[in-house]
N, C-alpha and C. Protein backbone atom coordinates (compact mmCIF):
# COMPACT_ATOMS: atom_id res chain seq x y z
N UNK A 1 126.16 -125.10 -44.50
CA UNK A 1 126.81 -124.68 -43.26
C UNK A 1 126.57 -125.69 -42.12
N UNK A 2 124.82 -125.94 -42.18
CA UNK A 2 124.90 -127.12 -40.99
C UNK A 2 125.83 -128.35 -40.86
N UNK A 3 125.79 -128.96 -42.20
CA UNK A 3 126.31 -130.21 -42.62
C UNK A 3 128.17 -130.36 -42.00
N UNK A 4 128.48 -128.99 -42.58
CA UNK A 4 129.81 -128.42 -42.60
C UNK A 4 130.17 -128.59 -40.75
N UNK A 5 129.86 -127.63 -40.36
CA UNK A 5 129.40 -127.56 -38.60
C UNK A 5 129.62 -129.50 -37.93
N UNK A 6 128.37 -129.93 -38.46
CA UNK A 6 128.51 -131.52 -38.20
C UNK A 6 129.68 -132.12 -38.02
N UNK A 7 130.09 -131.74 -39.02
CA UNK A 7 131.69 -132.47 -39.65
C UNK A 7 132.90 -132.22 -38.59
N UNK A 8 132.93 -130.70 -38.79
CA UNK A 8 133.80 -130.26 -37.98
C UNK A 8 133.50 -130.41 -36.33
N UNK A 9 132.41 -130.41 -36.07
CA UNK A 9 132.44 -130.88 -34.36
C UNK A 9 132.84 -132.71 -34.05
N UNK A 10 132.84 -133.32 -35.25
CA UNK A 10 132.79 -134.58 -34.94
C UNK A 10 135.02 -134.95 -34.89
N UNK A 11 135.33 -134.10 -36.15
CA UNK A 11 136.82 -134.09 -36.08
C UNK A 11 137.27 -133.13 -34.68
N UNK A 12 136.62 -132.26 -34.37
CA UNK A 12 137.33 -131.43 -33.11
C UNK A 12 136.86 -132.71 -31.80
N UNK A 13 135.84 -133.28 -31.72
CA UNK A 13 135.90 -134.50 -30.95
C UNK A 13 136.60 -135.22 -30.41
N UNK A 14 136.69 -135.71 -32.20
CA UNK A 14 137.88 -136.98 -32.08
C UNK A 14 139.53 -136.23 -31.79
N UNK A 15 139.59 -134.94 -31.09
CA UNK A 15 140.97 -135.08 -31.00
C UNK A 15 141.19 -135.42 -29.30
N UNK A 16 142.28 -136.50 -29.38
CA UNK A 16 142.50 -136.86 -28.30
C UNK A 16 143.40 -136.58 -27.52
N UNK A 17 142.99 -135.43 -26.63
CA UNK A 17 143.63 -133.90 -25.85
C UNK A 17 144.32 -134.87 -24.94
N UNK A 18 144.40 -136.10 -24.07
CA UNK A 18 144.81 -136.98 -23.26
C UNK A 18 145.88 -137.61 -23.85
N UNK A 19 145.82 -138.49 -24.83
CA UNK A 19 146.99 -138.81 -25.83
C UNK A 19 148.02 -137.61 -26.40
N UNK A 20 147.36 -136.53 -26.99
CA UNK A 20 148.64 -136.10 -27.30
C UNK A 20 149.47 -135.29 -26.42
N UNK A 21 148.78 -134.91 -24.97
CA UNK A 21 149.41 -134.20 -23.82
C UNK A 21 150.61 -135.39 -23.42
N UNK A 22 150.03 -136.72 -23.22
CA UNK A 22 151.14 -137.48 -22.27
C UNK A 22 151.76 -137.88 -23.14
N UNK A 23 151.83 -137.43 -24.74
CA UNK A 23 152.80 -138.29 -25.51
C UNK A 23 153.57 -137.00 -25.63
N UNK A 24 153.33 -135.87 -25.65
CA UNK A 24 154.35 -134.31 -25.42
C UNK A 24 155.15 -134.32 -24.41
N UNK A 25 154.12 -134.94 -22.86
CA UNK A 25 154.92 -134.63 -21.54
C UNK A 25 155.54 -135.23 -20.90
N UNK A 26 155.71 -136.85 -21.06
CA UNK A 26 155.44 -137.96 -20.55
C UNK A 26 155.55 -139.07 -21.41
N UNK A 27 156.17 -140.13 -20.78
CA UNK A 27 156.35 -141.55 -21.35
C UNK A 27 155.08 -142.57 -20.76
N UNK A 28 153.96 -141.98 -20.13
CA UNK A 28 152.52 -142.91 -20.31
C UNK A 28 152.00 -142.84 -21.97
N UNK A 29 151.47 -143.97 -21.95
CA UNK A 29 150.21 -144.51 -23.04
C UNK A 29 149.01 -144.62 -21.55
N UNK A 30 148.27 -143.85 -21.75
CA UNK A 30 146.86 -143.81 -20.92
C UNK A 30 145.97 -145.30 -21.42
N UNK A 31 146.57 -145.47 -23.23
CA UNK A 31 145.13 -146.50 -23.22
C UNK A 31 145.78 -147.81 -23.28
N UNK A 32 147.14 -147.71 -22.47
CA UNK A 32 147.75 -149.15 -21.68
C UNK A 32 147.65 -149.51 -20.23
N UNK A 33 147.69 -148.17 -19.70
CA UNK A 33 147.51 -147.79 -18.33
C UNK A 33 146.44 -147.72 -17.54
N UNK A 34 146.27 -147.89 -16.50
CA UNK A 34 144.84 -147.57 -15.38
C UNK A 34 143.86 -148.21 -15.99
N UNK A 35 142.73 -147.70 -16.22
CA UNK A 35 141.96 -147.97 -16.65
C UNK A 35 141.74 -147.96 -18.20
N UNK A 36 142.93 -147.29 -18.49
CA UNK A 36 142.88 -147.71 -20.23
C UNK A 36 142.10 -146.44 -20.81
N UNK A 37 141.47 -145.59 -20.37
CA UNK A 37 141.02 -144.20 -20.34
C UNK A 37 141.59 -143.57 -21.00
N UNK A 38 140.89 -142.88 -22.25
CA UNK A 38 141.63 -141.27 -22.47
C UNK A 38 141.24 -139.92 -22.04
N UNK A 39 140.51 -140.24 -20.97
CA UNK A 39 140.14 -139.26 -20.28
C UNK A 39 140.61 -138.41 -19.32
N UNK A 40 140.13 -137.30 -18.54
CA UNK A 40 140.78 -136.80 -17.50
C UNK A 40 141.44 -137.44 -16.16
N UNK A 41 140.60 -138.11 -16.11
CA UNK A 41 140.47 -139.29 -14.32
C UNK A 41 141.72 -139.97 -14.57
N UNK A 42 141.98 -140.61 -15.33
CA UNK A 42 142.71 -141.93 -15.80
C UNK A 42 144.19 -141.03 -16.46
N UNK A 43 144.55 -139.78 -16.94
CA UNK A 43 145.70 -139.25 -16.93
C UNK A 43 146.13 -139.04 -15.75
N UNK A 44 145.43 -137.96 -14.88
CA UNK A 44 145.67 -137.45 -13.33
C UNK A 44 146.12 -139.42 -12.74
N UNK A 45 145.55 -140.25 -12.71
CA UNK A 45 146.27 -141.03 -12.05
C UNK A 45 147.22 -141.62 -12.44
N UNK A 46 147.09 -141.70 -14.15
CA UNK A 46 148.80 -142.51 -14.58
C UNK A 46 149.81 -141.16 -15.07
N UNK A 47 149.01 -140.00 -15.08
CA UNK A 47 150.61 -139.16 -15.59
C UNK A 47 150.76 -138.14 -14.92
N UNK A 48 149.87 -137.81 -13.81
CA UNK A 48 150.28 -136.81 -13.10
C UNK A 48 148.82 -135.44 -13.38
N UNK A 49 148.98 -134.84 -11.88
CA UNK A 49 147.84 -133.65 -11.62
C UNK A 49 148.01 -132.55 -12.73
N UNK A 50 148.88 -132.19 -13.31
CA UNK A 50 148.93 -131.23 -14.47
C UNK A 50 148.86 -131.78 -15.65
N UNK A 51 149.04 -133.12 -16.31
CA UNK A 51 148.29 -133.31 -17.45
C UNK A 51 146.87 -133.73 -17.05
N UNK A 52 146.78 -134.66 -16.09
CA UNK A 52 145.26 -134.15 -16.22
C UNK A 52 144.12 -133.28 -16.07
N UNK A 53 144.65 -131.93 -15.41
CA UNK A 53 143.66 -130.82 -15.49
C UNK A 53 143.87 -130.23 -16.80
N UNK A 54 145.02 -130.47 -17.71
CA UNK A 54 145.14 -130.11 -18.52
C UNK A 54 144.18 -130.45 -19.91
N UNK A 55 144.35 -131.91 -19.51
CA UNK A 55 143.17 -133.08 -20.37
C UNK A 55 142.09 -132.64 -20.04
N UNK A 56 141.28 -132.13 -18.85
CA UNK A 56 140.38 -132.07 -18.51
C UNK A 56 139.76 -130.77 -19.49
N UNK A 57 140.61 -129.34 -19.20
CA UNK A 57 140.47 -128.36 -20.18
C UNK A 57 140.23 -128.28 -21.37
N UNK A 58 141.29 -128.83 -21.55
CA UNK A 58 141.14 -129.42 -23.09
C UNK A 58 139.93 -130.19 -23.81
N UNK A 59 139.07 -131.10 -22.80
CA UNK A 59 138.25 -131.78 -23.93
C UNK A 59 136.97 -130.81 -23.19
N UNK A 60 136.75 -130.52 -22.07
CA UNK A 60 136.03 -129.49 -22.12
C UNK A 60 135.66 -128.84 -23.61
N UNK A 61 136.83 -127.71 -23.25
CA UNK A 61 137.15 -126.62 -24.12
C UNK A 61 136.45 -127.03 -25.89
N UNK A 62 137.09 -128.15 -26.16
CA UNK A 62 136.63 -129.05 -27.25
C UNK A 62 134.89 -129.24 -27.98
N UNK A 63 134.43 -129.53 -26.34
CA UNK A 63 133.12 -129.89 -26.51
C UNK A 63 132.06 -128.42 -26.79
N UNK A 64 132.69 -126.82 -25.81
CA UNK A 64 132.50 -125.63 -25.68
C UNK A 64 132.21 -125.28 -27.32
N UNK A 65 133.63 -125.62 -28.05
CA UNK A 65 133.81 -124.30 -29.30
C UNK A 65 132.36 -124.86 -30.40
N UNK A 66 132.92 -126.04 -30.39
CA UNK A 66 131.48 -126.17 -31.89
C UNK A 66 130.13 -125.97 -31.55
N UNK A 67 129.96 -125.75 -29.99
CA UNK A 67 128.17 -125.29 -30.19
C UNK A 67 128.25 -124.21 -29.67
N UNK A 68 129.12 -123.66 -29.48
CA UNK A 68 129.09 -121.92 -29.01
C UNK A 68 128.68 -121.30 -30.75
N UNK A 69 129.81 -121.94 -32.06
CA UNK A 69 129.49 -121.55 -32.81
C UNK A 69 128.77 -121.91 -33.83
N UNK A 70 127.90 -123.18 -33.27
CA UNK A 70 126.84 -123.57 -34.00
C UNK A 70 125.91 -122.48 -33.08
N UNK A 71 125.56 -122.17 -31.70
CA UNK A 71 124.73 -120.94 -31.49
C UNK A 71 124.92 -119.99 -32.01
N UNK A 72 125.94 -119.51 -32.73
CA UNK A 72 126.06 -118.18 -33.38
C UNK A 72 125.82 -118.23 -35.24
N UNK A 73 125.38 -119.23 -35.36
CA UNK A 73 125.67 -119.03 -36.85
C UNK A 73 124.39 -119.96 -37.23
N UNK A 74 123.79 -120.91 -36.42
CA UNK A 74 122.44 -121.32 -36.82
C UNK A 74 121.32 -121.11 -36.11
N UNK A 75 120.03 -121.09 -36.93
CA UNK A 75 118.77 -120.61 -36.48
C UNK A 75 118.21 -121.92 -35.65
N UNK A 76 118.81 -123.13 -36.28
CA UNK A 76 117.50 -124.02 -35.60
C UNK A 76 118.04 -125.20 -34.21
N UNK A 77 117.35 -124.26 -33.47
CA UNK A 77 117.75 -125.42 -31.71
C UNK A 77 118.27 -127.08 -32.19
N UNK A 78 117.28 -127.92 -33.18
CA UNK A 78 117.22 -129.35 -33.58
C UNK A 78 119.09 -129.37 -34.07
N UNK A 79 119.78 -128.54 -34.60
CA UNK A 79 120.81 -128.52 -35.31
C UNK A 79 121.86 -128.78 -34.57
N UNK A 80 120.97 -127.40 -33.54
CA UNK A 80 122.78 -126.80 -32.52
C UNK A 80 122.64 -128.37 -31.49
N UNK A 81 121.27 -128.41 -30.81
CA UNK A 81 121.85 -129.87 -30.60
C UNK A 81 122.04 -130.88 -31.39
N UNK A 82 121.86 -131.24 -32.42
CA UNK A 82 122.84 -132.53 -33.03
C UNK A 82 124.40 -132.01 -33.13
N UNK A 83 124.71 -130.74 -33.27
CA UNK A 83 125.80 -130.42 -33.29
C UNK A 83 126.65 -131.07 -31.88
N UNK A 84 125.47 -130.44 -30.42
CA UNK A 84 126.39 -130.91 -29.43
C UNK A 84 126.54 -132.49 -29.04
N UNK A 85 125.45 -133.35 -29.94
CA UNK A 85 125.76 -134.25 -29.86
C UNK A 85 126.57 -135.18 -30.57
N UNK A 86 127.18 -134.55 -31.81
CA UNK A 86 128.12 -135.16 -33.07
C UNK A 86 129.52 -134.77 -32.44
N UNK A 87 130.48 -133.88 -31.58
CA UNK A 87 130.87 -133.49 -31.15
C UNK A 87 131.35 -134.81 -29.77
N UNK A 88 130.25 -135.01 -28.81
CA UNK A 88 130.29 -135.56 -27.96
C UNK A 88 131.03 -137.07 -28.71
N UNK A 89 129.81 -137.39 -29.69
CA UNK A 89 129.98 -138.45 -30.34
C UNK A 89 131.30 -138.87 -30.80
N UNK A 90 132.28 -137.95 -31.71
CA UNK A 90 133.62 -137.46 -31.89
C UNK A 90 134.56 -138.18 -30.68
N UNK A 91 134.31 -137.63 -29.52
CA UNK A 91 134.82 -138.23 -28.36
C UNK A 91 134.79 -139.25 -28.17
N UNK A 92 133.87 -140.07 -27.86
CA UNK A 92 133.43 -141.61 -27.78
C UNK A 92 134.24 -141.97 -28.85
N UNK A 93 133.97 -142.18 -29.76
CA UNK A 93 134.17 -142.42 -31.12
C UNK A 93 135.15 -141.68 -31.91
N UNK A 94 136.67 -141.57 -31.95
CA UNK A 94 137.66 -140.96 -32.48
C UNK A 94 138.29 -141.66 -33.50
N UNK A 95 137.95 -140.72 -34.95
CA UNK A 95 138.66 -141.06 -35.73
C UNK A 95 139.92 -141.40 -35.70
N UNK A 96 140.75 -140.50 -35.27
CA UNK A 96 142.05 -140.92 -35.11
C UNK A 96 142.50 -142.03 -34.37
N UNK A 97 142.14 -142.13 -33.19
CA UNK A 97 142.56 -143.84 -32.44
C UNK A 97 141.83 -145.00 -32.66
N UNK A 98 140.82 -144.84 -34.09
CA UNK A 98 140.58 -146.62 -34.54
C UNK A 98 139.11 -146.46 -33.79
N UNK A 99 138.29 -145.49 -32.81
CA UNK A 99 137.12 -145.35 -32.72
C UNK A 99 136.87 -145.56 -31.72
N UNK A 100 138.02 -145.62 -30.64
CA UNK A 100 137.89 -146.53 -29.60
C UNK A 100 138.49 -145.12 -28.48
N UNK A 101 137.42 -144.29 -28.12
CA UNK A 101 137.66 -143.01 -27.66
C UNK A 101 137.53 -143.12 -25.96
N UNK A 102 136.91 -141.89 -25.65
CA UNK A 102 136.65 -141.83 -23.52
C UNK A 102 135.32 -142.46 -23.48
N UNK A 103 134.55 -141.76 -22.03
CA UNK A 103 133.77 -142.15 -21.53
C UNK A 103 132.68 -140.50 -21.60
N UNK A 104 133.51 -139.50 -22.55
CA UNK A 104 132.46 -138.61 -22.43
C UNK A 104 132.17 -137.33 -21.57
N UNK A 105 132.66 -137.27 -20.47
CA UNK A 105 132.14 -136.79 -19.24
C UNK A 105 132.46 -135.43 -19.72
N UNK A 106 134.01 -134.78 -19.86
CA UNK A 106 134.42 -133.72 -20.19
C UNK A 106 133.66 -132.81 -21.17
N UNK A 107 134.29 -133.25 -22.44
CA UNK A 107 133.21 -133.25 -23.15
C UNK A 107 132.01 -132.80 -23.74
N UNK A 108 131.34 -133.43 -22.87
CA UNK A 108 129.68 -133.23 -22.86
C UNK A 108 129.05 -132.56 -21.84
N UNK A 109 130.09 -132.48 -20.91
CA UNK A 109 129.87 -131.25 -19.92
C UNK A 109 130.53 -129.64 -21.13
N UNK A 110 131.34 -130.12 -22.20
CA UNK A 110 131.93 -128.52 -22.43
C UNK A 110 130.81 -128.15 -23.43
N UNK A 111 130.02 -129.24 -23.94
CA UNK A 111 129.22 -129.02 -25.12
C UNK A 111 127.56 -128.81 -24.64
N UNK A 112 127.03 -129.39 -22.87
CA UNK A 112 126.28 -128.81 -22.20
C UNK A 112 126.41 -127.30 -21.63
N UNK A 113 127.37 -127.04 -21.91
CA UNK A 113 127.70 -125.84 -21.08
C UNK A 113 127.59 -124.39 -22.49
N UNK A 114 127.97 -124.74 -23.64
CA UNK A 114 127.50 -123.78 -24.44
C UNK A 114 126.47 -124.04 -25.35
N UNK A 115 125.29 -125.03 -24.44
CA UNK A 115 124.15 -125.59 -24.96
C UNK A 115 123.49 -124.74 -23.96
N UNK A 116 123.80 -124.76 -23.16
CA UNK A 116 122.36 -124.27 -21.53
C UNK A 116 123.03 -124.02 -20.65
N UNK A 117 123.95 -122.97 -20.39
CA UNK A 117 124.71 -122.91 -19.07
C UNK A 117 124.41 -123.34 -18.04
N UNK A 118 122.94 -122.49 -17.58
CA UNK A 118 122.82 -123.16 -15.97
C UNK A 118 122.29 -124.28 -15.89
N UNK A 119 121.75 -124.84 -16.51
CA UNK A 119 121.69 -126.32 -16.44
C UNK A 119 122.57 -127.29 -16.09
N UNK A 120 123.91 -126.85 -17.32
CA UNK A 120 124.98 -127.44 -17.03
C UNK A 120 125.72 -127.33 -15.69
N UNK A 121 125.66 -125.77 -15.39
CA UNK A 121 126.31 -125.91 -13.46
C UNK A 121 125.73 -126.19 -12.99
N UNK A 122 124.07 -126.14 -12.86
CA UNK A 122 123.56 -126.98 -11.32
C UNK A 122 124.29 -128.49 -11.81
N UNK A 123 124.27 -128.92 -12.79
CA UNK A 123 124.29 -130.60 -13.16
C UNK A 123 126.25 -130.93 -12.44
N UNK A 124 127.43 -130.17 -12.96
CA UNK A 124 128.63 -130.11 -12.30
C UNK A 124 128.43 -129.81 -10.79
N UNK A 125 127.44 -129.11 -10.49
CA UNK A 125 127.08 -128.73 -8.76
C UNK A 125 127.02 -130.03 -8.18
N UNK A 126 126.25 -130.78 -8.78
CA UNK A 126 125.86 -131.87 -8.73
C UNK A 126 126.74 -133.06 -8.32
N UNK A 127 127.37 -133.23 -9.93
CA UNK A 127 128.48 -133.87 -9.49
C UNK A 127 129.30 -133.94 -8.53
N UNK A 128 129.79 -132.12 -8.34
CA UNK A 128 130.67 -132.01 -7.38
C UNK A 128 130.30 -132.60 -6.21
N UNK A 129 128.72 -132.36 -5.81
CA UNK A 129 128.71 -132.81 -4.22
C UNK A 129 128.97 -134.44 -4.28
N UNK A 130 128.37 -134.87 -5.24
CA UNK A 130 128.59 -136.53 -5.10
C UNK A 130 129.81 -136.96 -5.08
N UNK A 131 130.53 -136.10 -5.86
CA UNK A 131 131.93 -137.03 -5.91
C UNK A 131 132.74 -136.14 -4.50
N UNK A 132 132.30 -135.08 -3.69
CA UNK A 132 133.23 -134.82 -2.18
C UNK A 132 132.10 -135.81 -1.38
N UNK A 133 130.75 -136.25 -1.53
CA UNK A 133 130.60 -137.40 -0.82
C UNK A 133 130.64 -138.50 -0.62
N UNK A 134 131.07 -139.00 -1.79
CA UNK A 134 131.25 -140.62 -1.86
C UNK A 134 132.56 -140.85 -2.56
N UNK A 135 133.51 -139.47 -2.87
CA UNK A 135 135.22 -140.29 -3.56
C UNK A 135 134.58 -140.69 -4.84
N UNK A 136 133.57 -140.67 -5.60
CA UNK A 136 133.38 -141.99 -6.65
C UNK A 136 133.41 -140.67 -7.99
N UNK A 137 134.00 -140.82 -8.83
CA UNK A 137 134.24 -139.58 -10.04
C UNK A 137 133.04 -140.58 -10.48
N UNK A 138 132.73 -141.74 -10.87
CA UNK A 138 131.81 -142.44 -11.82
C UNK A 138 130.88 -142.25 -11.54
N UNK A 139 130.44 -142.33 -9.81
CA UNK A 139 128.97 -142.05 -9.78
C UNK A 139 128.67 -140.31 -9.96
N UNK A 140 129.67 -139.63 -9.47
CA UNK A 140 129.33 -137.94 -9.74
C UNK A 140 129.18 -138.04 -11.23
N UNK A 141 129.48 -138.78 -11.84
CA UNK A 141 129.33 -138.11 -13.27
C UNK A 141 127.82 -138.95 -13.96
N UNK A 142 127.71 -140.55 -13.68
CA UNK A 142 126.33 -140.74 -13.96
C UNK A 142 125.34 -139.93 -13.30
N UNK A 143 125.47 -139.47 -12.09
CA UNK A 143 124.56 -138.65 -10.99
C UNK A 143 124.05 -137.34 -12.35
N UNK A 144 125.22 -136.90 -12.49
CA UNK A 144 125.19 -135.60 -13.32
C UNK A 144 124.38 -135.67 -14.96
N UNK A 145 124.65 -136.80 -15.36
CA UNK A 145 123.90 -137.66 -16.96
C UNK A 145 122.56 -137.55 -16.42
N UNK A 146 122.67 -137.94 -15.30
CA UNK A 146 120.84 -138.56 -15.11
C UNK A 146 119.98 -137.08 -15.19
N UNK A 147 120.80 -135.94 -14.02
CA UNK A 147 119.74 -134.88 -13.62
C UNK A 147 119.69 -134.21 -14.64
N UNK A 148 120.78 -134.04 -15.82
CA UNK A 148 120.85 -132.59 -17.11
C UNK A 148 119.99 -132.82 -17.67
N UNK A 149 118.91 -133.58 -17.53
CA UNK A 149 117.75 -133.49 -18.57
C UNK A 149 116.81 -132.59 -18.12
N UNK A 150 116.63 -132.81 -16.73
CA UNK A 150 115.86 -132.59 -16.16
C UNK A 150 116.03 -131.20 -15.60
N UNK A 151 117.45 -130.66 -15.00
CA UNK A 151 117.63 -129.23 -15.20
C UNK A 151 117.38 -128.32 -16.55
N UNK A 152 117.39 -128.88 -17.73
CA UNK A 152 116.92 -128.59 -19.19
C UNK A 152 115.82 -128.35 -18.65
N UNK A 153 114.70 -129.19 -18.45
CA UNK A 153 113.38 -128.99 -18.40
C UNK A 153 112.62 -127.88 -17.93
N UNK A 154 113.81 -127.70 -16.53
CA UNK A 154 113.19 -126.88 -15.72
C UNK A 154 113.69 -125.32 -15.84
N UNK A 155 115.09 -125.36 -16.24
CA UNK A 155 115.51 -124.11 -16.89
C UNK A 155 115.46 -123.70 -17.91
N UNK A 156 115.51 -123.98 -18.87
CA UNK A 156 115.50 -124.24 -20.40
C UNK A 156 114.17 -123.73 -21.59
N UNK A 157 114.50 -122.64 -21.95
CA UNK A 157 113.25 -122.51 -23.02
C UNK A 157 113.11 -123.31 -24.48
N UNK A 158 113.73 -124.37 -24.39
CA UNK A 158 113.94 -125.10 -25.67
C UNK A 158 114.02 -126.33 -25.80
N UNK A 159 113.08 -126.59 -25.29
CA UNK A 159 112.84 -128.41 -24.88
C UNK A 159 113.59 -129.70 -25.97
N UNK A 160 113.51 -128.81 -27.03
CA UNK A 160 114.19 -129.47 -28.12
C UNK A 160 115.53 -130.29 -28.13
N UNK A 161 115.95 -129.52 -26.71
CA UNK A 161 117.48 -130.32 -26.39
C UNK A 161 117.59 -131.40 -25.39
N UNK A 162 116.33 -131.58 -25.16
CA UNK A 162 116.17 -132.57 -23.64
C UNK A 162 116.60 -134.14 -24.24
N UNK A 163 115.52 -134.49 -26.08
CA UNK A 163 116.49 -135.58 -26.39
C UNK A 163 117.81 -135.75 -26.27
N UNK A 164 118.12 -134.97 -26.79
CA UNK A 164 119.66 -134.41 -27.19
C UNK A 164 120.30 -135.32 -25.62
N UNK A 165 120.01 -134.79 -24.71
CA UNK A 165 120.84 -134.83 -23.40
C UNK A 165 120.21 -136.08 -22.99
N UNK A 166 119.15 -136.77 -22.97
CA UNK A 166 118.67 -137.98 -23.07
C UNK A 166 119.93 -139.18 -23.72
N UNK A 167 119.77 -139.00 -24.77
CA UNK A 167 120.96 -139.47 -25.49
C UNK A 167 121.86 -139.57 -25.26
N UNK A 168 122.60 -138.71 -25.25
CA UNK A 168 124.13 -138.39 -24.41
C UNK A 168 124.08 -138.73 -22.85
N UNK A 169 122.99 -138.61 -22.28
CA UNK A 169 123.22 -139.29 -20.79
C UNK A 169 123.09 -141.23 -21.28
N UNK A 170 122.47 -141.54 -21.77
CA UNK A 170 122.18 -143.09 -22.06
C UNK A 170 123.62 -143.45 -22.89
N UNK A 171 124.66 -142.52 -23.71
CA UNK A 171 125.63 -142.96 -24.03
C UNK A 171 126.57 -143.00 -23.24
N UNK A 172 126.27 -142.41 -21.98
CA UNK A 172 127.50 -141.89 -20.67
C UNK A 172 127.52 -143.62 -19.66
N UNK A 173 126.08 -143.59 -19.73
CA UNK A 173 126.08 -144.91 -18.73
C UNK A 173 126.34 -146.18 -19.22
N UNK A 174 126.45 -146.60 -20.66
CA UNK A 174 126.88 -146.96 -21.54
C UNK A 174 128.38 -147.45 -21.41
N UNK A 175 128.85 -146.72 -21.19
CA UNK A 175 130.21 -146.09 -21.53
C UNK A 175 130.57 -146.58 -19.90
N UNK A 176 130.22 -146.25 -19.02
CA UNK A 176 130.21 -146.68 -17.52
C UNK A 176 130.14 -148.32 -17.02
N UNK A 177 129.39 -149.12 -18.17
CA UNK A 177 128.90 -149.65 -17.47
C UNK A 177 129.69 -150.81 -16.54
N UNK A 178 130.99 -150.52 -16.84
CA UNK A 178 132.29 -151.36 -15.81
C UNK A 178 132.57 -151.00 -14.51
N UNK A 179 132.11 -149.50 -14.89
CA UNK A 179 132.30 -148.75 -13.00
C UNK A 179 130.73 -148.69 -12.69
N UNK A 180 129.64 -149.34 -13.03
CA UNK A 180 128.31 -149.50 -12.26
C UNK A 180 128.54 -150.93 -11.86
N UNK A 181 129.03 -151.67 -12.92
CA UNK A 181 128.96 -153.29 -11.86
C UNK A 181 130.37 -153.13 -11.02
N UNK A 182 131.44 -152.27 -11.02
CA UNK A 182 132.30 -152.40 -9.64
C UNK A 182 130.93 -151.17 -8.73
N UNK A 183 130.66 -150.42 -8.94
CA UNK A 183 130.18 -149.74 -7.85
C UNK A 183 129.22 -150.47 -6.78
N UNK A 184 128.28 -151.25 -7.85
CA UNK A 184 127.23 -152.29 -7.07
C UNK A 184 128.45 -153.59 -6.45
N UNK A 185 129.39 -153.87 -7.21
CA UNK A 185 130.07 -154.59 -6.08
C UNK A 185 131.00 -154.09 -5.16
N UNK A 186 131.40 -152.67 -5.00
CA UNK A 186 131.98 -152.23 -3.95
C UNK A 186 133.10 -152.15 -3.93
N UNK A 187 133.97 -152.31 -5.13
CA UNK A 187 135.22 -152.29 -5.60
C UNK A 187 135.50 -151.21 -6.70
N UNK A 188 134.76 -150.37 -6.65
CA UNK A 188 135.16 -149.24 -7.45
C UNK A 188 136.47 -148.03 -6.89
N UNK A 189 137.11 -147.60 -7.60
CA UNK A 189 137.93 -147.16 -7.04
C UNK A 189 137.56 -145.69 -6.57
N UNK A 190 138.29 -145.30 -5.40
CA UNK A 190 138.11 -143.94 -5.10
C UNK A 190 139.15 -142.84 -5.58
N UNK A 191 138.67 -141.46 -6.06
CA UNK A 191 139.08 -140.54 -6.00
C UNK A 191 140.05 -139.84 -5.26
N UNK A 192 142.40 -140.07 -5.08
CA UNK A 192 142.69 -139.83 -4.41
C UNK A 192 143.00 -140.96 -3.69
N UNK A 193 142.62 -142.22 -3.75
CA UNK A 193 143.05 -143.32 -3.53
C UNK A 193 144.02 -144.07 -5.00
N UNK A 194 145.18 -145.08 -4.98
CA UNK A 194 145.74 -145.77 -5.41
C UNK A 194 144.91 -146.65 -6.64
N UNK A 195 144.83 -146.41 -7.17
CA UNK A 195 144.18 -147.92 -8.16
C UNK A 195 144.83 -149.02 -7.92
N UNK A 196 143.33 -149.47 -7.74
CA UNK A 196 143.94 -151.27 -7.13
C UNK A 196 143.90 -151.86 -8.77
């Protein structure tokens, strides 16, 4: 069953809720466009505010189902998180587009969120304030990688998942690391502003 679980969070991953929305709704390719993103951020600016809250739901939602029902069907914490992290992984890493997936954020917020709820909202709390104070979706979301360990720690009876989110935050910044050298040079784009 575990093995099984694995499998299937890594194919529900790799589906790419961004690609097949703007190829249903819309004549964008996202991973020609903007930033080349199949993520939420990068639809909302090349295809419009309703596929990307839509994208956004969607890989959420994605990241939600396989450890809601890896919590319901396995005994051991070590599992349900590799689950939420094979899942995440899925994302990054999509079978279907050649392996060459998002940046995560969605995601691993939907797969933090039926890992440790409140962890996960103070950590989106989080985000949120950073990104209504500084416009920057990149830094609200590294902001948010950095603290979920540490809300784990402090909320969390199961320390067992703090690697887990360790990991997945070090694959987030990773994944960033084009919008940390524009951020340190000051050319990162804002939220609601034009992409230059």
């Amino acid at each position: 069953m575990t093995f099984l679980l694995l499998i299937l969070a890594y194919f529900l991953g790799s589906v790419p809720t961004g690609v097949i929305l703007t190829r249903a709704f819309s004549d964008v390719d996202p991973r020609t466009q903007g930033s080349k993103n199949i993520g939420a951020t990068n639809i909302y600016r090349t295809a419009g505010k309703k596929l990307g809250i839509l994208t956004l739901a969607g890989d959420i939602l994605k990241g939600v189902i396989p450890v809601a029902v890896a919590r319901g069907v396995l005994d051991s914490h070590f599992w349900i998180g590799a689950v939420a992290l094979t899942v995440f992984l899925g994302h990054l890493y999509p079978v279907f587009l050649k392996f060459k997936g998002g940046k995560g954020i969605a995601t691993g917020l939907g797969a933090f969120l039926a890992l440790a709820t409140l962890p996960a909202i103070l950590s989106f709390f989080v985000f949120a304030a950073v990104v209504y104070k500084s416009r920057y979706i990149s830094l609200g979301s590294l902001t948010a990688a950095a603290v979920f360990p540490v809300f784990l720690a402090l909320f969390n009876p199961h320390p067992i998942y703090i690697p887990f989110a360790i990991v997945i935050g070090l694959f987030i910044f990773w994944r960033h690391r084009d919008n940390i050298q524009r951020l340190m040079a000051g050319i990162e784009n804002k939220f609601g502003a034009k992409k230059s």
